[in-house]
C-alpha atoms as a PDB file:
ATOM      1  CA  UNK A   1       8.846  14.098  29.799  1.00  0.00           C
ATOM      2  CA  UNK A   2       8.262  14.028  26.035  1.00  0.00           C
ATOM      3  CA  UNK A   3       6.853  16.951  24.084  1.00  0.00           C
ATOM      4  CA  UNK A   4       3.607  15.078  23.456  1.00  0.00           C
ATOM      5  CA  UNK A   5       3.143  14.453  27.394  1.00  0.00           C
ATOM      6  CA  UNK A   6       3.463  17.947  27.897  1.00  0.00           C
ATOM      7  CA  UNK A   7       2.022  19.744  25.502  1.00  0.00           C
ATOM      8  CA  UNK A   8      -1.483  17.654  26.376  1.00  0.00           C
ATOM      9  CA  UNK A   9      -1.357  18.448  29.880  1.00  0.00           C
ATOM     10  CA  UNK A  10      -1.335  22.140  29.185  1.00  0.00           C
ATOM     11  CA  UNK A  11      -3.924  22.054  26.086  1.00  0.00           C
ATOM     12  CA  UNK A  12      -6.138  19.800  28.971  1.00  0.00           C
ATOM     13  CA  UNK A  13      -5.389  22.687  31.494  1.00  0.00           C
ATOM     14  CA  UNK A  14      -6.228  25.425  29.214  1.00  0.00           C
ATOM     15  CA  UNK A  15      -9.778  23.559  28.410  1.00  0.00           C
ATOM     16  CA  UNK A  16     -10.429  23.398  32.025  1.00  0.00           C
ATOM     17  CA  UNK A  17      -9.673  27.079  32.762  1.00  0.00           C
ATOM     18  CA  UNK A  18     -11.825  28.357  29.561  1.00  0.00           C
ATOM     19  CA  UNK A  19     -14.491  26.129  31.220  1.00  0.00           C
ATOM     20  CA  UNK A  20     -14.798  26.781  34.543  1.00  0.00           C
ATOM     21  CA  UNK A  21     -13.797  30.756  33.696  1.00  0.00           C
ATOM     22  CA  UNK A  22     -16.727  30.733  31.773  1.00  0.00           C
ATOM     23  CA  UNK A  23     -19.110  30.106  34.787  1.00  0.00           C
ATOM     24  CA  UNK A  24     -17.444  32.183  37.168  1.00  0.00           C
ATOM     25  CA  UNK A  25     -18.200  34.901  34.391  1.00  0.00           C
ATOM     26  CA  UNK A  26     -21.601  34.186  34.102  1.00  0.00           C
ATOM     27  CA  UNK A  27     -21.949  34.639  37.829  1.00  0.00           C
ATOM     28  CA  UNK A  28     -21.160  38.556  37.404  1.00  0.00           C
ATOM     29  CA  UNK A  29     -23.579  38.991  34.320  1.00  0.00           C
ATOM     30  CA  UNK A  30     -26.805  40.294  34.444  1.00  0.00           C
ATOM     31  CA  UNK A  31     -29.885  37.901  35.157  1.00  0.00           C
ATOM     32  CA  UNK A  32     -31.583  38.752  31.686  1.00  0.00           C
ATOM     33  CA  UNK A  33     -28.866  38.386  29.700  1.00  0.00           C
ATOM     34  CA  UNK A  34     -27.520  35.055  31.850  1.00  0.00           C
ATOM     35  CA  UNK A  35     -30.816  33.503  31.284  1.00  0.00           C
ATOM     36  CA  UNK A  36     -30.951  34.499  27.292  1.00  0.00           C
ATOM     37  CA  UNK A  37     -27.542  32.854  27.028  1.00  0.00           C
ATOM     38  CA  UNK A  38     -28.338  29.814  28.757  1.00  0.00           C
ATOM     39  CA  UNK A  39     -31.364  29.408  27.217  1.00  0.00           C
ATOM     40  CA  UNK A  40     -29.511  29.702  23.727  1.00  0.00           C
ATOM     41  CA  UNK A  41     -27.097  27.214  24.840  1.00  0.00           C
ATOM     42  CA  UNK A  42     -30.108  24.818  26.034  1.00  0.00           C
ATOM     43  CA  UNK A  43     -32.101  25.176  22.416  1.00  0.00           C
ATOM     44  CA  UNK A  44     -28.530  24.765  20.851  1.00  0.00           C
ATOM     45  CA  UNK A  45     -27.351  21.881  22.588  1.00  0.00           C
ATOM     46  CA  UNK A  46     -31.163  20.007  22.238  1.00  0.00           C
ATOM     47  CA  UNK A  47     -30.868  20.870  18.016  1.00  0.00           C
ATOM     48  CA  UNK A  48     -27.507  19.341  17.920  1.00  0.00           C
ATOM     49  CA  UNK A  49     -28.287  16.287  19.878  1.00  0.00           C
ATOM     50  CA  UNK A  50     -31.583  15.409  17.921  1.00  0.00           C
ATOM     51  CA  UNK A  51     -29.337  15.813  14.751  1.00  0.00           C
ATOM     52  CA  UNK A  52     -27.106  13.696  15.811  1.00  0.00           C
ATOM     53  CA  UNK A  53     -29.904  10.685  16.752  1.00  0.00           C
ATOM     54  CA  UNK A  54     -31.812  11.318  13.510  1.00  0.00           C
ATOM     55  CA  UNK A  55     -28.693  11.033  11.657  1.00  0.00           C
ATOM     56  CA  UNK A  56     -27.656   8.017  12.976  1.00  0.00           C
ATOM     57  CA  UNK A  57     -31.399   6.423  12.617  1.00  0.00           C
ATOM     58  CA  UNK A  58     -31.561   7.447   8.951  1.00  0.00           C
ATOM     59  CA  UNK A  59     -27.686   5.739   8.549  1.00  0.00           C
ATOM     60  CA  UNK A  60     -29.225   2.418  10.100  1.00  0.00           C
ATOM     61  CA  UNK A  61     -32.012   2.321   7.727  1.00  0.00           C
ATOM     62  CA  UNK A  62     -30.054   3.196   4.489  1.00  0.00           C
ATOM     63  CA  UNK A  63     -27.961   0.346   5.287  1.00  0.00           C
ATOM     64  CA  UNK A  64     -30.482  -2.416   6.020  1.00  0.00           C
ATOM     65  CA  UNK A  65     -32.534  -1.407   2.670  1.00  0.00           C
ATOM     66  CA  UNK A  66     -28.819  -1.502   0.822  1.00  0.00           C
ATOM     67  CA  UNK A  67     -28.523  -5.369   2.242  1.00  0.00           C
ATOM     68  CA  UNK A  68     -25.765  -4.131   4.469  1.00  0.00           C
ATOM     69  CA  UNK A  69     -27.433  -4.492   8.024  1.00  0.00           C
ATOM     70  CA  UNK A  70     -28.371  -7.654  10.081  1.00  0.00           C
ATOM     71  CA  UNK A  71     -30.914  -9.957   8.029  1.00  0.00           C
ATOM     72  CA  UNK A  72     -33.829 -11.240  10.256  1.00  0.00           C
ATOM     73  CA  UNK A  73     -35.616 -14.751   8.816  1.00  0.00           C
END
């Protein structure tokens, strides 16, 4: 087995243990501060993701006013 091989299968194992460690840890926490983490993580993950759309909206529209998108006659 090459190095490559090998060294993904544990850097994919570690990501899955960090993961799922993560919720089994949450399970133990307190219900306040569970619920102010995971409602940190929801505002979080909803800022990111309308970034993400508004970024690539505003990249469509600089390049059809540059003359770099599709032309419609």
């Amino acid at each position: 087995m090459s190095k490559r091989g090998l060294r993904k299968r544990v850097l994919r194992l570690a990501t899955v243990l960090a993961v799922g460690g993560s919720a089994f840890q949450l399970e133990g926490c307190d219900p306040t501060v569970r619920s102010t983490l995971l409602a940190g993580l929801a505002t979080t993950t909803e800022a990111l993701t309308d970034t993400l759309i508004s970024t690539f909206f505003q990249s469509l529209v600089t390049n059809s006013s540059s003359g770099g998108g599709l032309t419609t006659t």
